[in-house]
N, C-alpha and C. Protein backbone atom coordinates (compact mmCIF):
# COMPACT_ATOMS: atom_id res chain seq x y z
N UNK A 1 117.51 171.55 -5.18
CA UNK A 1 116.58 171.84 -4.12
C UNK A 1 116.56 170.66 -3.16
N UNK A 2 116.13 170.88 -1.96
CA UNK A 2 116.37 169.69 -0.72
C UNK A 2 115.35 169.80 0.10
N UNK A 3 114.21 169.24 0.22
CA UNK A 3 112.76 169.75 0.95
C UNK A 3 112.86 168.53 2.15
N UNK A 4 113.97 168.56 2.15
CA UNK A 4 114.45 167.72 3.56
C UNK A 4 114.06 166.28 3.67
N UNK A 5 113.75 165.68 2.48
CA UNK A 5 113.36 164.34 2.49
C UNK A 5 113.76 164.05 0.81
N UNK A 6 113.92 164.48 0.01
CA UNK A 6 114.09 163.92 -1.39
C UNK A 6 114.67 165.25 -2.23
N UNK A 7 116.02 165.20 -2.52
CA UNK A 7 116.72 165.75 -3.14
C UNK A 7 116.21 166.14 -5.01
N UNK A 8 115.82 167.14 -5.55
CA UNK A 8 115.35 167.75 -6.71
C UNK A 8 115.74 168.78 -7.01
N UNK A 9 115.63 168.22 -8.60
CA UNK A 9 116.25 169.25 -9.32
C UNK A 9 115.40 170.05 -10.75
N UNK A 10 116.19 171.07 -11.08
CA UNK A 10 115.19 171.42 -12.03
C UNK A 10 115.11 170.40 -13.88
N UNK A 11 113.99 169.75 -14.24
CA UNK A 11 113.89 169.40 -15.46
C UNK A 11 112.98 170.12 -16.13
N UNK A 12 113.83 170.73 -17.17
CA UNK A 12 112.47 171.69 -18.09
C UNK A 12 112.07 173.20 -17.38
N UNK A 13 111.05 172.72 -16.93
CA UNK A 13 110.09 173.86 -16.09
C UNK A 13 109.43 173.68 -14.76
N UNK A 14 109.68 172.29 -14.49
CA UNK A 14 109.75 171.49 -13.27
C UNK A 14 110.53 170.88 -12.78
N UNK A 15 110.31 170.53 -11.55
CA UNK A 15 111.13 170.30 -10.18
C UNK A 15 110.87 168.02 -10.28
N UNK A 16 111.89 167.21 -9.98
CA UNK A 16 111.44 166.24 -10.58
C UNK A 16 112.62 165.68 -9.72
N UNK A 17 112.28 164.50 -8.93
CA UNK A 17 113.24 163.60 -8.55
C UNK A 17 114.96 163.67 -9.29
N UNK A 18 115.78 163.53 -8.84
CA UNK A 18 117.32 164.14 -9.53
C UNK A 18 117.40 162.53 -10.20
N UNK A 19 116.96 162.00 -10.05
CA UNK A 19 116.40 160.10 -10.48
C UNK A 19 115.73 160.74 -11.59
N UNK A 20 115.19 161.38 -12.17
CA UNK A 20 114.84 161.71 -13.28
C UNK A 20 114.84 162.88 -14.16
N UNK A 21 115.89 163.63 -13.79
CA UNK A 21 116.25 164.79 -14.94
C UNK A 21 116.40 163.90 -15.70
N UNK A 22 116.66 165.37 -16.67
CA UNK A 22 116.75 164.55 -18.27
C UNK A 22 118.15 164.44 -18.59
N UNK A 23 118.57 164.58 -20.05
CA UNK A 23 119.47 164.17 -20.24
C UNK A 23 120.18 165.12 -21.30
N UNK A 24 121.64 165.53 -21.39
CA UNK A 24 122.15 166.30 -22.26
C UNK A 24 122.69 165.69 -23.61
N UNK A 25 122.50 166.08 -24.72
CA UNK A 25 122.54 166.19 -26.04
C UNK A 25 123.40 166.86 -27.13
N UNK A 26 124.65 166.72 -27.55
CA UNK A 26 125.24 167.61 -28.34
C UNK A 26 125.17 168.94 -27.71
N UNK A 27 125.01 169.20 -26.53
CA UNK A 27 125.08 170.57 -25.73
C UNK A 27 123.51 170.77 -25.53
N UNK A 28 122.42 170.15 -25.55
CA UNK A 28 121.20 170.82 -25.58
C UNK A 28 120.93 169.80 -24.58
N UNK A 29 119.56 170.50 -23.55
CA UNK A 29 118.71 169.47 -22.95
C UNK A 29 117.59 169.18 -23.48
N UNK A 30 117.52 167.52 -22.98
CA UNK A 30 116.39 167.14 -22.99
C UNK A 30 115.70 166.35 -22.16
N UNK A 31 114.02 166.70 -21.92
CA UNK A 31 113.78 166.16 -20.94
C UNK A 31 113.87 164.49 -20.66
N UNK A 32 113.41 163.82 -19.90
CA UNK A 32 113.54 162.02 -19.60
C UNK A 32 112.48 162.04 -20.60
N UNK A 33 112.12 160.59 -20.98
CA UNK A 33 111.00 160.13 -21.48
C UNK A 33 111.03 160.98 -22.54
N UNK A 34 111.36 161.32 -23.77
CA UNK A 34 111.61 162.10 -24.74
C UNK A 34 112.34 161.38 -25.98
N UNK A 35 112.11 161.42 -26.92
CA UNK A 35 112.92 160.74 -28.39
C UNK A 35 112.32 161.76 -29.12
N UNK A 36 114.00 162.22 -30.03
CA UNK A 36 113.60 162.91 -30.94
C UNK A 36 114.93 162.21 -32.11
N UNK A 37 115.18 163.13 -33.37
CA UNK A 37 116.21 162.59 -34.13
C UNK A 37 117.11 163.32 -34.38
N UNK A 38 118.42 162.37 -34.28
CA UNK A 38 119.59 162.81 -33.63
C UNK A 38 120.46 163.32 -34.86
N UNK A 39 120.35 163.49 -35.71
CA UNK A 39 120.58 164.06 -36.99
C UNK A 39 119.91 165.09 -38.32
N UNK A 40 120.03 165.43 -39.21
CA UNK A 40 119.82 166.24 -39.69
C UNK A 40 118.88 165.63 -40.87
N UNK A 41 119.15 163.96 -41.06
CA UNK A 41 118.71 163.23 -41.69
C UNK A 41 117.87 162.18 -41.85
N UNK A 42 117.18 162.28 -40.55
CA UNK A 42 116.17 161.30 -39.78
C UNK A 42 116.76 159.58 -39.79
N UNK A 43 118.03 159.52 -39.74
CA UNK A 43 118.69 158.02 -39.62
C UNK A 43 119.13 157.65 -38.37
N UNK A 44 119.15 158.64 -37.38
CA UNK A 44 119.36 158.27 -35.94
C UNK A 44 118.11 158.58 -35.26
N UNK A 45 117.33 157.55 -34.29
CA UNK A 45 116.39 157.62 -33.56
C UNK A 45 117.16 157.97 -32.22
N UNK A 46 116.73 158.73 -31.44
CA UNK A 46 117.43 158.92 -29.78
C UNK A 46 116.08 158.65 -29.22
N UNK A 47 116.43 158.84 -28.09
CA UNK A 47 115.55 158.46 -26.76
C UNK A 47 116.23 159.04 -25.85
N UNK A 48 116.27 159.92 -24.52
CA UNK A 48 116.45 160.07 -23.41
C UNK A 48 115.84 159.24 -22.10
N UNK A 49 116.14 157.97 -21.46
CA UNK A 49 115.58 157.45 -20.86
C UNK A 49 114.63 157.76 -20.00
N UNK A 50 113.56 157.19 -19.49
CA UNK A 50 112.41 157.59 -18.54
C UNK A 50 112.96 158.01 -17.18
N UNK A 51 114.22 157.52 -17.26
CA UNK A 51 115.10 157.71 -15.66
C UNK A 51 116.07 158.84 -15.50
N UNK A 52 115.95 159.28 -16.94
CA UNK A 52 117.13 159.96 -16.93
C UNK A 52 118.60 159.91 -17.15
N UNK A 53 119.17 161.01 -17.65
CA UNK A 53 120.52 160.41 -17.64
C UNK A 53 121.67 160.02 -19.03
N UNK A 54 121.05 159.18 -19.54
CA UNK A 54 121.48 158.56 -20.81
C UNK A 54 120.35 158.32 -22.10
N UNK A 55 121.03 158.82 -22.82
CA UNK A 55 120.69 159.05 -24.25
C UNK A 55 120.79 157.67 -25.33
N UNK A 56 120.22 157.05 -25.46
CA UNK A 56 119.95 155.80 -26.17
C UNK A 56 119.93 155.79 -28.09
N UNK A 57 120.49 155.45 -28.80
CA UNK A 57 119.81 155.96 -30.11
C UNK A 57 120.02 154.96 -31.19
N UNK A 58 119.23 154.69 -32.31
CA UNK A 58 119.04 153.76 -33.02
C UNK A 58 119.06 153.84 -34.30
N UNK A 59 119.09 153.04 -35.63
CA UNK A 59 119.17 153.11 -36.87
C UNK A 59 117.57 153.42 -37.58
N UNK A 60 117.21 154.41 -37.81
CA UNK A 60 115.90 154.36 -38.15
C UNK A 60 115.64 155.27 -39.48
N UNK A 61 114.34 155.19 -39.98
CA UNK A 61 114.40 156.15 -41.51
C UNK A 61 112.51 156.61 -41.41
N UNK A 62 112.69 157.16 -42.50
CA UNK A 62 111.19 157.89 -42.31
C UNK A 62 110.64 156.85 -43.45
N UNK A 63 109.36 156.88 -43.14
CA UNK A 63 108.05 156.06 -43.87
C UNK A 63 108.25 155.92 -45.16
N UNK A 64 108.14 154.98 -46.12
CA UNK A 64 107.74 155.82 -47.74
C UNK A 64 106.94 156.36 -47.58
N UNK A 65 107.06 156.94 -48.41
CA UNK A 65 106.04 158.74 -48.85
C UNK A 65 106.19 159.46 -47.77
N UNK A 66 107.15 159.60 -47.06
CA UNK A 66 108.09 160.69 -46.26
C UNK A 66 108.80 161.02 -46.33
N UNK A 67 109.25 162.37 -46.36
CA UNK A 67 110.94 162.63 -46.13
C UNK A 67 111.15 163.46 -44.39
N UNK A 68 112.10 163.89 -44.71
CA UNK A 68 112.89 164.05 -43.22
C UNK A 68 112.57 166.01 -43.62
N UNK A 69 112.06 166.57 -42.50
CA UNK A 69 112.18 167.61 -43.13
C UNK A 69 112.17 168.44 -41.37
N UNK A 70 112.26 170.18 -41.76
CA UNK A 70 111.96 170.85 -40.48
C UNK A 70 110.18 171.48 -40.37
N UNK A 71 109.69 171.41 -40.00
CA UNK A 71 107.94 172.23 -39.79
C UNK A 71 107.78 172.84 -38.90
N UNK A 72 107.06 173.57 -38.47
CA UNK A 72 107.03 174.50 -37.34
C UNK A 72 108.53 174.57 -36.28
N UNK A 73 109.64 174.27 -36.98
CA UNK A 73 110.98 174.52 -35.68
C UNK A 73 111.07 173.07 -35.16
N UNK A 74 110.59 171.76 -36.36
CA UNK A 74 110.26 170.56 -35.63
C UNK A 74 110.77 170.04 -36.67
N UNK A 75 111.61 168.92 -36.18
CA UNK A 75 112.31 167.94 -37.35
C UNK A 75 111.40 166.73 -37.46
N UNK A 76 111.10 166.13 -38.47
CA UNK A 76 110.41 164.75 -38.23
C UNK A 76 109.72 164.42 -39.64
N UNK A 77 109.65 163.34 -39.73
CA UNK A 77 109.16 162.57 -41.13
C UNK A 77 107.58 163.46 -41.35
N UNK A 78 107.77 164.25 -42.25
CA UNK A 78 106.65 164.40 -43.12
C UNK A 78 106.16 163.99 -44.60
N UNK A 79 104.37 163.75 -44.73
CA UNK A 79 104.37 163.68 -46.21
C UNK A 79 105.02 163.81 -47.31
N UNK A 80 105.62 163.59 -48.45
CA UNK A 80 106.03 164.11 -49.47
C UNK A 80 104.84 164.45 -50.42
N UNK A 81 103.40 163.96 -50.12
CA UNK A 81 102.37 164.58 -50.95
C UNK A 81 101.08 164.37 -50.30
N UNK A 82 100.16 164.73 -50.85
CA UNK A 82 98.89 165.02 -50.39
C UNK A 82 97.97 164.96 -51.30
N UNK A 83 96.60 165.00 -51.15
CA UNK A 83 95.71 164.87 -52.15
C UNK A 83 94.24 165.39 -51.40
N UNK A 84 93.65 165.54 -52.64
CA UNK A 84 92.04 166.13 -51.75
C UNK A 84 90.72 165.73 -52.71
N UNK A 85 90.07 165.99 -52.05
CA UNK A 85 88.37 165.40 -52.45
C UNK A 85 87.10 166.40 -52.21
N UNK A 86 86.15 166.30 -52.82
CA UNK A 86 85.11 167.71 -52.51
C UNK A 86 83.80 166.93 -53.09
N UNK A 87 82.94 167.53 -52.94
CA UNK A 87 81.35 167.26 -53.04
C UNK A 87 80.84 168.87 -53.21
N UNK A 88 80.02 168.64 -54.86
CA UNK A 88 79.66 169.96 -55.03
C UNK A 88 78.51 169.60 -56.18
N UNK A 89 77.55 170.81 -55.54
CA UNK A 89 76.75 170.43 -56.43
C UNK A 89 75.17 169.31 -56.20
N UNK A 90 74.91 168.42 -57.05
CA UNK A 90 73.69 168.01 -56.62
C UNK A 90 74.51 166.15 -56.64
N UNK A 91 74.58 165.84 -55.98
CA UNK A 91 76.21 166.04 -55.93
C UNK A 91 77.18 165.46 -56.39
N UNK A 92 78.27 166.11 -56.78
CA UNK A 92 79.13 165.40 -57.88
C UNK A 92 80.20 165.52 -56.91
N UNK A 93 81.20 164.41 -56.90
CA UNK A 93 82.10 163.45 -56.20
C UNK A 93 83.37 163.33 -57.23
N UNK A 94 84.78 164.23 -56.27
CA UNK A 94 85.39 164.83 -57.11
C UNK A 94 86.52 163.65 -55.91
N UNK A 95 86.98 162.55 -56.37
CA UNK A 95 87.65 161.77 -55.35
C UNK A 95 89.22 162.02 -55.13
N UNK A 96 89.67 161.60 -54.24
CA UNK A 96 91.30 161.53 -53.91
C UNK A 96 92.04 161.41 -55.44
N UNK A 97 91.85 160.51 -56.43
CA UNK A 97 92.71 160.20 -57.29
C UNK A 97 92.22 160.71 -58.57
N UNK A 98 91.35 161.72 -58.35
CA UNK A 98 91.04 162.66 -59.06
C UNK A 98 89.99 162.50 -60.23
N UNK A 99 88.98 161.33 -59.83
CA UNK A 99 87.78 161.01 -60.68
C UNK A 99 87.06 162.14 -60.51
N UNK A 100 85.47 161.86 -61.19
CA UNK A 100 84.68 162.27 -60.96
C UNK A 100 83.60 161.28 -61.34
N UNK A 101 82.79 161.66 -60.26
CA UNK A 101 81.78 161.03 -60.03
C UNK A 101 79.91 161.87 -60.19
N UNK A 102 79.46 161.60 -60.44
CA UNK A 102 77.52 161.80 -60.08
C UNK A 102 76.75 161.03 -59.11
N UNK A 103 76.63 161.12 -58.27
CA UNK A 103 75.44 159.77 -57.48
C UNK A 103 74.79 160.59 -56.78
N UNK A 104 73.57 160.11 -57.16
CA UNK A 104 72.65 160.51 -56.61
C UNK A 104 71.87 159.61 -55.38
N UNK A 105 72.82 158.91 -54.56
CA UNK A 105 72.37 157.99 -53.41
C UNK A 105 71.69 159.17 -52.26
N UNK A 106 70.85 158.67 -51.25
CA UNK A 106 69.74 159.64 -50.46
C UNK A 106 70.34 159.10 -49.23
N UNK A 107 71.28 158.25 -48.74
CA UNK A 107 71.64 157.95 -47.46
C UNK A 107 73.14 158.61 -46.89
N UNK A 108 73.38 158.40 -45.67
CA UNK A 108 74.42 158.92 -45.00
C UNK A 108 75.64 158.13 -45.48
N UNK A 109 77.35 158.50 -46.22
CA UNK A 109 78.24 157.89 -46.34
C UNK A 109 79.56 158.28 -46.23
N UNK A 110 80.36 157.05 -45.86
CA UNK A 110 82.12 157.82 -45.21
C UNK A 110 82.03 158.80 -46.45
N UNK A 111 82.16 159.57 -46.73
CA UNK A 111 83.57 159.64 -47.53
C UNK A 111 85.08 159.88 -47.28
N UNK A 112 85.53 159.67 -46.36
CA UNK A 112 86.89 159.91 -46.42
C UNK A 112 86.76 159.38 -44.71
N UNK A 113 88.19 158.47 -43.84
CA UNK A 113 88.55 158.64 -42.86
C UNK A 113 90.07 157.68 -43.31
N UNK A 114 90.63 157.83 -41.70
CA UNK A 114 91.92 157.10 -41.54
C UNK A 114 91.63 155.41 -41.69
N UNK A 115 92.37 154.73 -42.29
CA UNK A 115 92.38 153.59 -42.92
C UNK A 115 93.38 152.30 -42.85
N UNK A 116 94.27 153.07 -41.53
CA UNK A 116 95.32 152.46 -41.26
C UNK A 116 95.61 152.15 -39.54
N UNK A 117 96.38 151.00 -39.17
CA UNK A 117 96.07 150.67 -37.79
C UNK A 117 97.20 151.84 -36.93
N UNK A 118 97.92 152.44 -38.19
CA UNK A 118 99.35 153.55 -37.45
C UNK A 118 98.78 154.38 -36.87
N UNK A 119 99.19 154.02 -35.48
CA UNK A 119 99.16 155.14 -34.51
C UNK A 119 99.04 156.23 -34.31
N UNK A 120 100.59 156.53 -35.61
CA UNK A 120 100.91 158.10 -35.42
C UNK A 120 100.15 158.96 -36.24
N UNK A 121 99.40 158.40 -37.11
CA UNK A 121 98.12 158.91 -37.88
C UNK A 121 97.19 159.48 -37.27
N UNK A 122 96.90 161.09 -37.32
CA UNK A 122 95.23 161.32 -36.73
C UNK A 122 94.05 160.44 -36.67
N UNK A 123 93.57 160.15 -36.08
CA UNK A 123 92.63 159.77 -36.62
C UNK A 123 91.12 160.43 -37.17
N UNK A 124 90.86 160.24 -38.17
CA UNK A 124 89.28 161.40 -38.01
C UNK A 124 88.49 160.43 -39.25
N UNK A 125 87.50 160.97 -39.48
CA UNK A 125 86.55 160.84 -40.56
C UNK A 125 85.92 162.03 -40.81
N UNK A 126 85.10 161.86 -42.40
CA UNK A 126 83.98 162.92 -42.68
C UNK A 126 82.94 162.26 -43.63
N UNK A 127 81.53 162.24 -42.83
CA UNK A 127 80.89 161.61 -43.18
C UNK A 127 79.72 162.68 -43.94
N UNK A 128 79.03 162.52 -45.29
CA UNK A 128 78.44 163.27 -46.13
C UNK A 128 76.51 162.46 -46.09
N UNK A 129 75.75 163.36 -45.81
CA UNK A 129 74.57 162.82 -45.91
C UNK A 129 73.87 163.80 -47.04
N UNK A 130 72.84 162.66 -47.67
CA UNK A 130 72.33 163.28 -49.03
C UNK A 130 70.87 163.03 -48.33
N UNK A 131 69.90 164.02 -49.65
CA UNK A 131 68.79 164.03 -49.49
C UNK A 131 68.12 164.18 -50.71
N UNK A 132 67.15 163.52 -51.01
CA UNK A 132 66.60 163.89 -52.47
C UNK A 132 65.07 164.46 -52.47
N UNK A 133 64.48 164.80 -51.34
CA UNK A 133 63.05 165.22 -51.03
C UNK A 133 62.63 166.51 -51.94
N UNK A 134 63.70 167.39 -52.00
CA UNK A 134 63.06 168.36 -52.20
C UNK A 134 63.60 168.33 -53.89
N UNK A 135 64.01 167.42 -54.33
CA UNK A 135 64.05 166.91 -55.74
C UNK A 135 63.16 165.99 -56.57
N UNK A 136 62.96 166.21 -57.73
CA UNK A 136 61.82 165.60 -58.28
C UNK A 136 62.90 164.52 -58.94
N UNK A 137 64.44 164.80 -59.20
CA UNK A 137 65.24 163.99 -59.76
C UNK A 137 66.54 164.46 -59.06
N UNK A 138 67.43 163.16 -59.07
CA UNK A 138 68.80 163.63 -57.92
C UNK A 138 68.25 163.87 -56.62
N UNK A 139 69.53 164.30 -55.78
CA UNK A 139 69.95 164.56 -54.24
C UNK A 139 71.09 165.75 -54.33
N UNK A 140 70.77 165.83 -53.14
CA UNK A 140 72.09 167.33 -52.60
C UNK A 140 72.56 166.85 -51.60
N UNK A 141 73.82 167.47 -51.14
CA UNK A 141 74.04 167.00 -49.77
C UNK A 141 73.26 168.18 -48.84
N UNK A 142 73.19 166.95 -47.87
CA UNK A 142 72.30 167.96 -46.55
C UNK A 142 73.55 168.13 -45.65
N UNK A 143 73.96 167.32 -45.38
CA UNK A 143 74.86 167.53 -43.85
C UNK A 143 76.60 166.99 -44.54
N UNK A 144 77.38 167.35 -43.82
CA UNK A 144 78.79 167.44 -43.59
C UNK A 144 78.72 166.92 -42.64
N UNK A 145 79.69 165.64 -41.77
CA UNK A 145 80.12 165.65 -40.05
C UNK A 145 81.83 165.21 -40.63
N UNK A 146 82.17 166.18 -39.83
CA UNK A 146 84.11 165.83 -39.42
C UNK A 146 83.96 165.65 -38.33
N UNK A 147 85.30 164.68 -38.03
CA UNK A 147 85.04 164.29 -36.54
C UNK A 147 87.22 164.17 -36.36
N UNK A 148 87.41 165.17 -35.78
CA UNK A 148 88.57 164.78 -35.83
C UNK A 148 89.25 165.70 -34.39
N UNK A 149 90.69 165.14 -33.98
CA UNK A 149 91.01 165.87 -32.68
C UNK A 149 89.54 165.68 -30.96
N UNK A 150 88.84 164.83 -31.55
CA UNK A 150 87.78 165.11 -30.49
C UNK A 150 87.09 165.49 -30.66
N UNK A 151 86.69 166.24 -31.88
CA UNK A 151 85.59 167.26 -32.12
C UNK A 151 85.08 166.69 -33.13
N UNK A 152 83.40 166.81 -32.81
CA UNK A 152 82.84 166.52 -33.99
C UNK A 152 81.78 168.04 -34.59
N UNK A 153 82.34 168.48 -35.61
CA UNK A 153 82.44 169.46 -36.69
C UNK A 153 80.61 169.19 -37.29
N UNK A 154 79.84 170.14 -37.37
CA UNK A 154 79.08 169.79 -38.57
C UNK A 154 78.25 171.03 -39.02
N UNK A 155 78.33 171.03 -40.84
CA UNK A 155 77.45 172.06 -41.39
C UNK A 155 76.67 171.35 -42.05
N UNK A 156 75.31 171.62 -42.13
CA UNK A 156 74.02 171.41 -42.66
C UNK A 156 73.22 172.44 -42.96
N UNK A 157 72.18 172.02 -44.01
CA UNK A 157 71.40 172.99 -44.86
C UNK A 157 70.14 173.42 -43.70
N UNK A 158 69.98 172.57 -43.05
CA UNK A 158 69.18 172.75 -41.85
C UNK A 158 69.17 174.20 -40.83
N UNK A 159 70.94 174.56 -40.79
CA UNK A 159 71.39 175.75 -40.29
C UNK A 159 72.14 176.38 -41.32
N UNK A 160 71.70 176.88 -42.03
CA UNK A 160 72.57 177.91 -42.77
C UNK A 160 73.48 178.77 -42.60
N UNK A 161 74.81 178.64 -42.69
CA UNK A 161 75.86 180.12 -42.37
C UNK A 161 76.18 179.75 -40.66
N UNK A 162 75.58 178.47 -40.35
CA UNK A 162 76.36 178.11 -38.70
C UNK A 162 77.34 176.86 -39.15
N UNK A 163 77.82 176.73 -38.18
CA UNK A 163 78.86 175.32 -38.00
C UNK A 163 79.09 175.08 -36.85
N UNK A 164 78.12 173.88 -36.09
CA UNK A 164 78.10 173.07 -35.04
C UNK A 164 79.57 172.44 -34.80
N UNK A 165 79.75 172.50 -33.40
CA UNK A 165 81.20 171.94 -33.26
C UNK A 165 80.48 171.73 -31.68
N UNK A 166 81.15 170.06 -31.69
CA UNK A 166 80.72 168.85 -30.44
C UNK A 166 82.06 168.53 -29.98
N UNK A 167 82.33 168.74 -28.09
CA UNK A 167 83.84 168.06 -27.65
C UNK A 167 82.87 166.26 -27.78
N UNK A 168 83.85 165.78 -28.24
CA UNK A 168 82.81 164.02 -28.00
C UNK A 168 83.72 163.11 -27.00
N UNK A 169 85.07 163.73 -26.40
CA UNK A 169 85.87 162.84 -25.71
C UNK A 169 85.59 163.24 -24.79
């Protein structure tokens, strides 16, 4: 395209300085400013430059406790495991590494968020608040808050059968 002052071309789904198409790949495009992995085995890092053009690529490997895998039509280091945690009851504390717990504490506490300075990690938390008022012995939980993607999530005994959801960014 030529709008009579700056020559463009098509990248992707847009129109973009010919200074910055992207760049071709084993026969595929990709746009500028783009890194994905250039193998089947997550040992080549690529990059398509911000300028366009040329394809850059590097010696790289996935995390421990990752492997290289495909997910939604998407190649890239995922988990090799997972783990989970719950609160049930008056309330008993069923943790990541698979204790169990009883406490009957009456204040607001993490239980669970991101713990690491990596980036590529979501970040979120979920914070559990107890109450022991309407107990003559022990606490229950009153409130749930997740806070993750921007949203902060919350069910409480306060609203029964609702679930509050806050944009907070």
């Amino acid at each position: 395209l030529d709008n009579g002052k700056l020559k463009l071309s098509q990248s992707g789904f847009s129109c973009v300085p010919k200074s910055q198409c992207g760049c071709q790949y084993k026969g595929h495009y990709v746009e500028a400013g783009t890194s994905f992995w250039g193998d089947e085995s997550c040992t080549k890092r690529c990059n398509c430059s911000s300028t366009g053009g040329s394809v850059e690529s590097q010696v790289a490997s996935c995390p421990l406790g990752q492997q290289c895998k495909v997910v939604d039509g998407i190649r890239g280091c995922y988990p090799t495991t997972f783990s989970s945690c719950m609160v049930s009851g008056d309330p008993h504390y069923h943790t990541f590494d698979g204790q169990l717990y009883n406490f009957q504490g009456t204040c607001v506490y993490q239980m669970a968020s991101v713990c690491s300075n990596d980036t590529s990690l979501e970040h979120f938390s979920v914070a559990i608040q107890n109450d022991g008022r309407d107990k003559k012995v022990g606490s229950i939980t009153k409130l749930v808050e997740v806070k993750v993607y921007g949203y902060t999530i919350v069910i409480s005994k306060e609203h029964p059968g609702f679930v509050m959801v806050r944009n907070y960014l």
